[in-house]
Protein backbone atom coordinates (compact mmCIF):
# COMPACT_ATOMS: atom_id res chain seq x y z
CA UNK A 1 183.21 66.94 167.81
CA UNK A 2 184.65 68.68 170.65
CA UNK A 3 182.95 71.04 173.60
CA UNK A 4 183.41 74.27 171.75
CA UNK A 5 181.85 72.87 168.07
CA UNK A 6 178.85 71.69 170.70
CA UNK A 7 178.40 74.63 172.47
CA UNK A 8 178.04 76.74 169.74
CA UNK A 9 175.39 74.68 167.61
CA UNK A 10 173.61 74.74 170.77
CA UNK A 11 174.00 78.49 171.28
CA UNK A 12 172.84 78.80 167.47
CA UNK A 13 169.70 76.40 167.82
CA UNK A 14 168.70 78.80 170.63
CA UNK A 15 169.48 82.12 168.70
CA UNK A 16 165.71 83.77 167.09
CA UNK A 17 167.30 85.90 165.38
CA UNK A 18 169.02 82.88 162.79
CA UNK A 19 165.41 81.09 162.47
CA UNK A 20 163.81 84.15 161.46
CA UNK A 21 166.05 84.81 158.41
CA UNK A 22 165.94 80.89 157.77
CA UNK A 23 161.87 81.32 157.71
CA UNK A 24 161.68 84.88 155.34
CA UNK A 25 164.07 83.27 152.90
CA UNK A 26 161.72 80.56 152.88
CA UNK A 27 158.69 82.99 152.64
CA UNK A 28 160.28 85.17 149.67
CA UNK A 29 160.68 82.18 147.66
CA UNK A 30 157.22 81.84 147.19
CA UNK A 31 156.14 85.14 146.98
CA UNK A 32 158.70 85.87 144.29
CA UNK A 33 157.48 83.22 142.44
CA UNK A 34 153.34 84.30 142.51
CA UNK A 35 154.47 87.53 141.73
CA UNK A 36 156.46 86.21 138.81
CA UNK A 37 153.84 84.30 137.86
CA UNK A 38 151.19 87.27 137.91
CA UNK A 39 154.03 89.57 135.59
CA UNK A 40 154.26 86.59 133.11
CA UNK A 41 150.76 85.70 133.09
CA UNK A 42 149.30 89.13 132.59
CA UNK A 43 151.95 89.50 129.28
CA UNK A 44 150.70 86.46 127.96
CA UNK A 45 147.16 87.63 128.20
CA UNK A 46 148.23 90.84 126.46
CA UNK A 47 149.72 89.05 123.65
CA UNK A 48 146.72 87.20 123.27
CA UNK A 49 144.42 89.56 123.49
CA UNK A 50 146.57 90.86 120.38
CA UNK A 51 146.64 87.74 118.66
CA UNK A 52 142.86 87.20 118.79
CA UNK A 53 142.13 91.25 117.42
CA UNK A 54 144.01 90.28 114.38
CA UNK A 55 142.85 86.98 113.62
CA UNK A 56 139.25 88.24 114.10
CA UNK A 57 140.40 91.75 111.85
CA UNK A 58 141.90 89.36 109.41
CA UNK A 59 138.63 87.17 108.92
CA UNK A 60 136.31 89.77 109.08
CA UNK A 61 137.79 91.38 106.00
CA UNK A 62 138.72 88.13 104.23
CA UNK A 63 134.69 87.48 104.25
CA UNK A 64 134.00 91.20 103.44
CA UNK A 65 135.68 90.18 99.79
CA UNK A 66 132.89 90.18 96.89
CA UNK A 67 131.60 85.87 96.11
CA UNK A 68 135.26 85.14 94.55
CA UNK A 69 137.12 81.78 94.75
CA UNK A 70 138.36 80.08 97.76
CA UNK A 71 142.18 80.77 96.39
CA UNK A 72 141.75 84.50 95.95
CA UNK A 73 140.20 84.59 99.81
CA UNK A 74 142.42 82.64 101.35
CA UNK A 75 145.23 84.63 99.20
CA UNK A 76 144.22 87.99 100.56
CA UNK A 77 143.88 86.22 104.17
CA UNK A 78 147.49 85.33 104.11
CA UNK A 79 148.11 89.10 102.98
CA UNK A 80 146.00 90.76 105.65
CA UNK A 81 147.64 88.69 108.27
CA UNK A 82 151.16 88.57 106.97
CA UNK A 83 150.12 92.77 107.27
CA UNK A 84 148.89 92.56 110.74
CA UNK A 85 151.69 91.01 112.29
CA UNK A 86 154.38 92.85 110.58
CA UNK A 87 153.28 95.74 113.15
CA UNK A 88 153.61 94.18 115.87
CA UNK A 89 157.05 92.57 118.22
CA UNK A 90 155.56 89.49 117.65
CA UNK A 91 158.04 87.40 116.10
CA UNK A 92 157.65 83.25 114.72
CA UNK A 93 153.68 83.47 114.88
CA UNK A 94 152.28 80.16 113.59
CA UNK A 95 149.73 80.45 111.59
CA UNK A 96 147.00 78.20 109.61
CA UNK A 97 144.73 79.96 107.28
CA UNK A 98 141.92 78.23 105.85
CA UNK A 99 139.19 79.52 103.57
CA UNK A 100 136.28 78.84 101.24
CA UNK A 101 133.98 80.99 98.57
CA UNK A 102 131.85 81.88 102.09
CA UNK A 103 134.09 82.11 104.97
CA UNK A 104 137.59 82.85 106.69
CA UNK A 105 139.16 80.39 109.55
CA UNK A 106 142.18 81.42 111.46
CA UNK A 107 144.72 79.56 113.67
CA UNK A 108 147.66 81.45 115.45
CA UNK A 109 149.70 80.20 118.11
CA UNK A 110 152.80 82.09 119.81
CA UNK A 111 155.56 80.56 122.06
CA UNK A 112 155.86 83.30 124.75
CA UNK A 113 159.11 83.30 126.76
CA UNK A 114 158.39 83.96 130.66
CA UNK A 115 160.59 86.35 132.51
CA UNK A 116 160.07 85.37 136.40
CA UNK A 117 157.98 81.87 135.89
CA UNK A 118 161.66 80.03 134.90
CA UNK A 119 162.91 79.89 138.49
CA UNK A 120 159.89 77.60 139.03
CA UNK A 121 161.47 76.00 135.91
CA UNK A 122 158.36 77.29 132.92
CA UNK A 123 160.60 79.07 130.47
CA UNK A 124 158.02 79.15 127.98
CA UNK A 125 154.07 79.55 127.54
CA UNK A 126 151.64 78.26 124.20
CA UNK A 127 149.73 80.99 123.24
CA UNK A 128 146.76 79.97 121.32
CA UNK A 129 143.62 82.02 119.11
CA UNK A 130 141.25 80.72 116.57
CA UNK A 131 138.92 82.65 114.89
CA UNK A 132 136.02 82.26 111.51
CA UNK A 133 134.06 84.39 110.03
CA UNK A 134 131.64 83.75 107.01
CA UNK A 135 129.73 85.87 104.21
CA UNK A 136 126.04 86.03 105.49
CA UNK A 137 123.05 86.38 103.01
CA UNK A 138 121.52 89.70 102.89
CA UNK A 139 118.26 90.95 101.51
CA UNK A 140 118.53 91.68 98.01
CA UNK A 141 121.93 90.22 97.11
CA UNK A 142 119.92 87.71 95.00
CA UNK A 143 121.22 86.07 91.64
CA UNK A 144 118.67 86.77 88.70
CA UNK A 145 120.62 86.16 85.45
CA UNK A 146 122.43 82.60 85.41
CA UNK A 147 124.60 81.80 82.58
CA UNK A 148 125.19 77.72 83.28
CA UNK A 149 127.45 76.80 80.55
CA UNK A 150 131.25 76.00 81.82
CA UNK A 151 133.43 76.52 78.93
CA UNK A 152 131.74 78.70 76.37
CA UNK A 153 133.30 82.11 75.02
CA UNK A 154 130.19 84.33 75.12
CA UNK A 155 128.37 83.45 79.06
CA UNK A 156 126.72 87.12 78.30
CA UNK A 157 127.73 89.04 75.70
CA UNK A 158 126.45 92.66 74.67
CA UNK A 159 127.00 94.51 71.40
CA UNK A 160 125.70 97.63 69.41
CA UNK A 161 123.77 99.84 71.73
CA UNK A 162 121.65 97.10 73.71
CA UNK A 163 121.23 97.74 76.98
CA UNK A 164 120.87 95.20 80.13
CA UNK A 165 119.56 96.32 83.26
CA UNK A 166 119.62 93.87 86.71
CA UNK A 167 118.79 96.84 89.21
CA UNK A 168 118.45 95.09 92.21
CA UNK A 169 120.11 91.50 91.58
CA UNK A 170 123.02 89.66 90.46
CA UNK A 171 124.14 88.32 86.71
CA UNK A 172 126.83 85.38 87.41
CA UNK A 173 127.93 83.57 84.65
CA UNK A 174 129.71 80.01 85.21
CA UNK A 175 132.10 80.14 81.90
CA UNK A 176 135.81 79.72 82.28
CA UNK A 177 136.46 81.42 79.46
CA UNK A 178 138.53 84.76 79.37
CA UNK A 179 135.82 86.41 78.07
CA UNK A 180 132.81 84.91 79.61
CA UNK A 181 131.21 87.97 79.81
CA UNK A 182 132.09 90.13 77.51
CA UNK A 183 130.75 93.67 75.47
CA UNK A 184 131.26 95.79 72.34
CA UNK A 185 130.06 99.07 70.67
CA UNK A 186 128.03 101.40 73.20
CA UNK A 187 126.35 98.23 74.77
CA UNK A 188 125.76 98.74 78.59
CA UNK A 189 125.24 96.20 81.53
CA UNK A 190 124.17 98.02 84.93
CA UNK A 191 123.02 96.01 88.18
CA UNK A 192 123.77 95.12 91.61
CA UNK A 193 126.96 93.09 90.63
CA UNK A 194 128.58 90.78 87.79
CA UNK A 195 130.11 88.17 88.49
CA UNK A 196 132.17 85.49 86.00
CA UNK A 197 134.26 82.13 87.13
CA UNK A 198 136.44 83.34 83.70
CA UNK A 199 137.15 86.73 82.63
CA UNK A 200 135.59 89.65 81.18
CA UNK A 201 136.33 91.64 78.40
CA UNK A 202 135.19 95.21 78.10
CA UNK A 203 134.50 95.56 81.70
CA UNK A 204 134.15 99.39 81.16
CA UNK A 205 130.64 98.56 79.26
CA UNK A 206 129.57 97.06 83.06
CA UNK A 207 128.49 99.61 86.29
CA UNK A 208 130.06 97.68 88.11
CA UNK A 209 132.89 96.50 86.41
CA UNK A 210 132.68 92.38 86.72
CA UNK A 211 134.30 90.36 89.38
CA UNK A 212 136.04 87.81 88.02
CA UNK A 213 136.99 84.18 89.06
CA UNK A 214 134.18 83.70 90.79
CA UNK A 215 133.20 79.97 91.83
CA UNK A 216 130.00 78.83 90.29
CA UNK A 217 126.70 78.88 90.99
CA UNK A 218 125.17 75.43 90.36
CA UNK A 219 121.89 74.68 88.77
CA UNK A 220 119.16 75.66 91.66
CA UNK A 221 116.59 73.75 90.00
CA UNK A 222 118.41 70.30 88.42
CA UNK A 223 117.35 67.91 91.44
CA UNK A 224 113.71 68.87 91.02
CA UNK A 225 113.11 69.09 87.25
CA UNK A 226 115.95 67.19 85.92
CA UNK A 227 114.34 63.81 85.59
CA UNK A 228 110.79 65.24 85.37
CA UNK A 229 107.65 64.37 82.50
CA UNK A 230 104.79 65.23 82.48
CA UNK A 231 101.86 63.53 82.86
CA UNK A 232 100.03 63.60 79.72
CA UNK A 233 102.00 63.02 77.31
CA UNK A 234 99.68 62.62 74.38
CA UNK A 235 99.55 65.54 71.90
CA UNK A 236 96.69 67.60 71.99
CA UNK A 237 96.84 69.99 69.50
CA UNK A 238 99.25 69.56 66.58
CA UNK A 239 100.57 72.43 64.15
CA UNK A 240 98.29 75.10 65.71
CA UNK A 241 97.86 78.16 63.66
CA UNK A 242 96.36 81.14 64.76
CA UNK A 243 95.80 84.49 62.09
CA UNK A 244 94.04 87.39 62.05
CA UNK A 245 91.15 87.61 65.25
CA UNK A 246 90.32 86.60 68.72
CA UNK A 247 91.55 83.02 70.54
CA UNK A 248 91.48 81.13 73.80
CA UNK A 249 94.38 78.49 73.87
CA UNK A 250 93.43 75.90 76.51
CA UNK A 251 95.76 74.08 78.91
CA UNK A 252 97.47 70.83 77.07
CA UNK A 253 100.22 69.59 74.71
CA UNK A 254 100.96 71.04 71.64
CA UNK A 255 102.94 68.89 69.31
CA UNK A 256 104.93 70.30 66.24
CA UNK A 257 105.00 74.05 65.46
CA UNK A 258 102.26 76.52 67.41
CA UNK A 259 102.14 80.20 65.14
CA UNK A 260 100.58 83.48 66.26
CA UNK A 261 100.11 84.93 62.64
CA UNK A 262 100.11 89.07 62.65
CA UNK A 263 96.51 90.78 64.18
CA UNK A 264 96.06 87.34 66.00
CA UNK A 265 95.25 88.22 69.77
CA UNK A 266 95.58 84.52 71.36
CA UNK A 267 94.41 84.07 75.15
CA UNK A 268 95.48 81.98 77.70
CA UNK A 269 93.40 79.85 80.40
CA UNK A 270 95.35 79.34 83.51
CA UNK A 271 97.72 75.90 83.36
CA UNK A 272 100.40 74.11 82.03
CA UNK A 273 101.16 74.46 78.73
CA UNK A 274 103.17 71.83 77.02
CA UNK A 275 105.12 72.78 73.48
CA UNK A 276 106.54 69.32 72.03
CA UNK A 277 108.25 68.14 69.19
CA UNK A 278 108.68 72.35 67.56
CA UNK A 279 108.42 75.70 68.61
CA UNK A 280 106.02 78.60 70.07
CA UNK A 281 105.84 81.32 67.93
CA UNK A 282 104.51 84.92 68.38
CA UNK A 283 105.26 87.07 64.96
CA UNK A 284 105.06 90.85 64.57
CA UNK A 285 101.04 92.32 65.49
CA UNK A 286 100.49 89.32 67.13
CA UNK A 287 99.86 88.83 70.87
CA UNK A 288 100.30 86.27 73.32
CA UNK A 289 98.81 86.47 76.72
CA UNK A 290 97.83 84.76 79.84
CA UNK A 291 97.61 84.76 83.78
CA UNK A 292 98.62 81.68 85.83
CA UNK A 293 100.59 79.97 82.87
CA UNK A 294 103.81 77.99 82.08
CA UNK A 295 105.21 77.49 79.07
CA UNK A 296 106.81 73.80 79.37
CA UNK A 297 108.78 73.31 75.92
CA UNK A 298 109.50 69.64 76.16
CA UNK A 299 111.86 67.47 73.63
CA UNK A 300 114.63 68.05 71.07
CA UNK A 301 114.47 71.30 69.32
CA UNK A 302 111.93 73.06 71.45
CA UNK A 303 112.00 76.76 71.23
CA UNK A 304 110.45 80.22 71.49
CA UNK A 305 110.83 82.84 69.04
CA UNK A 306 109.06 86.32 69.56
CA UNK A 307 109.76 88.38 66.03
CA UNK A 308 109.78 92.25 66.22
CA UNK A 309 106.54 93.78 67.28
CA UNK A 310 105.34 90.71 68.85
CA UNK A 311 103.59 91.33 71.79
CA UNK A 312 103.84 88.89 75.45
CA UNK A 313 101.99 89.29 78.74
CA UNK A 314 102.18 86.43 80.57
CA UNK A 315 102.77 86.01 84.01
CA UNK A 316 103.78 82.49 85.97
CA UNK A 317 101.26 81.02 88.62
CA UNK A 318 101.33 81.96 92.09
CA UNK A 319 100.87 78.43 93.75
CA UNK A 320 100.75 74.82 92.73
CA UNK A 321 103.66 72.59 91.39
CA UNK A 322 104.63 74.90 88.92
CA UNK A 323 104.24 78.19 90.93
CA UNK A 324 106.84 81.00 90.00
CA UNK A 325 107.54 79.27 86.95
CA UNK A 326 106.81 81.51 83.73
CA UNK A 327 108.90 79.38 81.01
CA UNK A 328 110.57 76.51 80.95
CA UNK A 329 112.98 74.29 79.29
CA UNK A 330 114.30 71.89 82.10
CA UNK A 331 115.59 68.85 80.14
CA UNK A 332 116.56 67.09 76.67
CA UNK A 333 117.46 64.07 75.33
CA UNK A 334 119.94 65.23 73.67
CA UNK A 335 122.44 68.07 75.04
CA UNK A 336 122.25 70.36 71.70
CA UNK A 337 121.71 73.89 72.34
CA UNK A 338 118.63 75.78 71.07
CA UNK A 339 118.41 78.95 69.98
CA UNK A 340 115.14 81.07 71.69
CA UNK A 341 114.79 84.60 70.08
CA UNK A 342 113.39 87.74 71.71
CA UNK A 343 112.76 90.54 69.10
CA UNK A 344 111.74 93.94 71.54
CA UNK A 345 109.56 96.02 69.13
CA UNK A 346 106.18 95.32 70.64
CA UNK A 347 105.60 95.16 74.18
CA UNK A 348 106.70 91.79 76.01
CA UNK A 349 106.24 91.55 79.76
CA UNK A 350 107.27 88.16 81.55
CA UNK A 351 106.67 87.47 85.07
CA UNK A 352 108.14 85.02 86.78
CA UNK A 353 111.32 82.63 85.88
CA UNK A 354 112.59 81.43 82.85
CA UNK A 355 115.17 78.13 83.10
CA UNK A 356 115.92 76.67 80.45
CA UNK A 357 119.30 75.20 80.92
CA UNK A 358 119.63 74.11 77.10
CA UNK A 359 118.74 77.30 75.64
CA UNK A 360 120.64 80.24 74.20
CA UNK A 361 118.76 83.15 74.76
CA UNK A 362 119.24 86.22 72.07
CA UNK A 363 117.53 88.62 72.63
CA UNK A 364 117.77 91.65 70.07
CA UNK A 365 115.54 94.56 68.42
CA UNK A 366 114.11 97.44 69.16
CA UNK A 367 112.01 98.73 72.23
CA UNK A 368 111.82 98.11 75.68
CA UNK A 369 111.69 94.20 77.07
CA UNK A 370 110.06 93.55 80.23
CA UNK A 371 110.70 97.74 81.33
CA UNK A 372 107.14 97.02 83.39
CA UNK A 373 107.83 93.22 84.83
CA UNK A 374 108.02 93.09 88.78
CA UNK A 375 109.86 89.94 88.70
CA UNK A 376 111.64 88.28 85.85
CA UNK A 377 114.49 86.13 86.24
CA UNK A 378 116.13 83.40 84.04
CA UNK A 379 118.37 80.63 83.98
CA UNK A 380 119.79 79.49 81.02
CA UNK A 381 122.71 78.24 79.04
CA UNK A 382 124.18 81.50 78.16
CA UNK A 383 122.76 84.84 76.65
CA UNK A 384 123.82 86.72 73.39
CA UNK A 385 122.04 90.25 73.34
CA UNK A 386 122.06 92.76 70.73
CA UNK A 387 120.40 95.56 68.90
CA UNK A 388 119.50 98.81 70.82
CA UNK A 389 116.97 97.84 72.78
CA UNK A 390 116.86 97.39 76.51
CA UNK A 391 115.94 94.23 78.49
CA UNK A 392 115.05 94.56 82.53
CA UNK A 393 115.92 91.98 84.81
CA UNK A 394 113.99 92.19 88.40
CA UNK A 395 114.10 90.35 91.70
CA UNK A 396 110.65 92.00 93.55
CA UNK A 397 108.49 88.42 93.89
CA UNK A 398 106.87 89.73 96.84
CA UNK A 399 105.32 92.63 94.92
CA UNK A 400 104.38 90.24 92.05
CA UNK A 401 102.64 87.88 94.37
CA UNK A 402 105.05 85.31 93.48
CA UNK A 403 107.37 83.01 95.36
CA UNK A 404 111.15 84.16 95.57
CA UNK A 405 112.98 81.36 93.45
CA UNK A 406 116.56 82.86 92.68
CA UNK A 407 119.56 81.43 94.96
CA UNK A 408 121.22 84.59 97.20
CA UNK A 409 124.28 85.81 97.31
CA UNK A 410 126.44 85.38 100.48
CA UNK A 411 127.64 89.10 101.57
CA UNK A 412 128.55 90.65 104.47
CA UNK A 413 131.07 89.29 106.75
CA UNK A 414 129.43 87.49 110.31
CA UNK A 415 132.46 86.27 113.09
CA UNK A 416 131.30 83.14 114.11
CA UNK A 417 133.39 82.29 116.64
């Protein structure tokens, strides 16, 4: 190096002005990239703000949807979404869409492309929302008419001018059938909702009209009556006949075939009343009634048949192992399908539940069934109803004075998280 080269690096060493230049290029560096940083960031929070609005829109009305099946959900999910996004820049969103009969879950992620952050070398930023929400039970949305059989043609059928009414509750029938529920002639269906896992034919003859494809609603009672006896098990009474006058039918099992004549007026004490072996049987002028009672029909071929003009008032127990319970059918040897017959004519009033999940219950006639019954609900195989009469299905246990049995329908979306 000679004198001049080492004079001037000197000169330059010495020279301010150079290290201040040296020092705000240094200082810029920094502040460019916190200010990048700050741009970038604040876009990515934007876009996920966005992101989490429609996956929470997108849930919440994916749970809104009637009970339906976990396919038609998480169809109309994908729709709603697919919907959502199509409005915004957003391009390559990955999504994963779950979804069940009672709820919605959402996963979206978006790869954001930084403008400033790459001179620090972050080109790119994950962008990540979740979101669920679920169908919540509200007061009311209560199932009161279950048809239980999978596969048969007629879950709940309807014909002539017969008339069903479930004013504040649910029918849901579990058929798979095209026509598990189905009507004919002037018939008409009216409650809170119908709902089949098959189809419905002659939904005009429903207000309103049936959702279909619903999933099932499994036996509510199975696990606690399936498997049960009871205790005494040695007949009582046995071909009980009872004509013209006044009786008191005591508590006990009745073996073979029990026969209310016409003009008899049969009385029930409070208890558990055990029909084995045949079937109960109220015929036309004859009455039936009792307070605190269930009707246990036990066995193969166990029925009840109520003929035209017959008259019922019997209402279930309000307490004890049995409480709510009006009539019941809860197991068989054998899986055959009995036939239990309500004529209307005379004036039947049932309060309480009826499951029997081997019975087919017709119920035909004239005159009003059950028009004055607080709460009446049943479970059974399926239902064949006809005539042009009426039959009223209610859910009110509290203003019975009896315990609230029926499963609930989930409505009402809730975001969970």
């Amino acid at each position: 190096m000679n004198f001049s080269s080492t004079r001037f690096f000197k000169r330059f060493a010495l020279d301010h002005r150079g290290s201040l230049t040296i020092q705000f290029a240094f200082i810029m560096i920094p502040m460019i990239a916190f200010s990048g940083i700050a741009i970038d960031y604040s876009k990515a929070m934007g876009i996920k703000k966005q992101l989490q609005d429609i996956a929470d829109s997108t849930v919440i009305a994916g749970a809104r949807l009637p009970a339906t099946t976990s396919q038609k959900r998480l169809d109309e999910a994908h729709h709603l979404l697919a919907a959502a996004l199509a409005n915004t820049s957003l391009e390559d969103v990955k999504t994963n869409i779950q979804a069940t009969n009672a709820n919605v879950r959402i996963e979206a992620s978006y790869n954001y492309k930084t403008s400033l952050m790459g001179i620090l070398g972050v080109e790119n930023m994950q962008i990540a929302v979740k979101s669920a929400a679920q169908s919540q039970v509200e007061n009311g949305g209560v199932a009161c008419l279950i048809a239980l059989n999978e596969t048969i043609d007629d879950g709940l059928h309807l014909q002539g001018i017969n008339k069903v009414s479930s004013r504040n509750c649910w029918t849901w029938v579990n058929s798979d059938s095209s026509s598990a529920i189905n009507a004919t002639g002037t018939s008409m269906g009216t409650g809170q909702g119908f709902c089949s896992h098959g189809g419905a034919v002659g939904a005009e003859h429903f207000d309103p009209q049936p959702y279909t494809q619903c999933d099932r609603i499994g036996d509510p009672f199975a696990s606690k009556w399936s498997n049960y006896q009871p205790e005494n098990t040695t007949c009582e009474y046995t071909d009980q006949t009872y004509k013209n006058g006044i009786y008191t039918m005591r508590p006990g099992v009745y073996c073979g075939n029990t026969v209310l004549k016409p003009q008899a007026d049969v009385r029930m004490m409070p208890g558990l009343y055990v029909f084995r072996g045949g079937y109960l049987e109220v015929q036309g002028q004859a009455s039936l009634s009792g307070d605190a009672v269930t009707l246990y029909f036990d066995g193969n071929n166990t029925r009840m048949i109520v003929r035209g003009g017959g008259n019922i008032d019997i209402k279930a127990p309000d307490s004890g192992e049995f409480a709510g319970f009006v009539m019941m059918e809860p197991n068989a040897a054998d899986t055959n399908i009995r036939e239990t017959i309500i004529q209307g004519g005379g004036r039947i009033k049932m309060e309480g539940v009826l499951y029997a999940p081997y019975w087919r219950v017709s119920v035909s006639g004239n005159g009003d069934i059950n028009e004055t019954s607080k709460y009446f609900a049943m479970i059974a195989n399926h239902y064949y109803m006809e005539g042009n009469g009426s039959i009223y299905i209610q859910s009110n246990a509290e203003s019975a004075q009896l315990p609230d049995l029926m499963p609930r329908i989930k409505t009402g979306p809730r975001l969970l998280y």
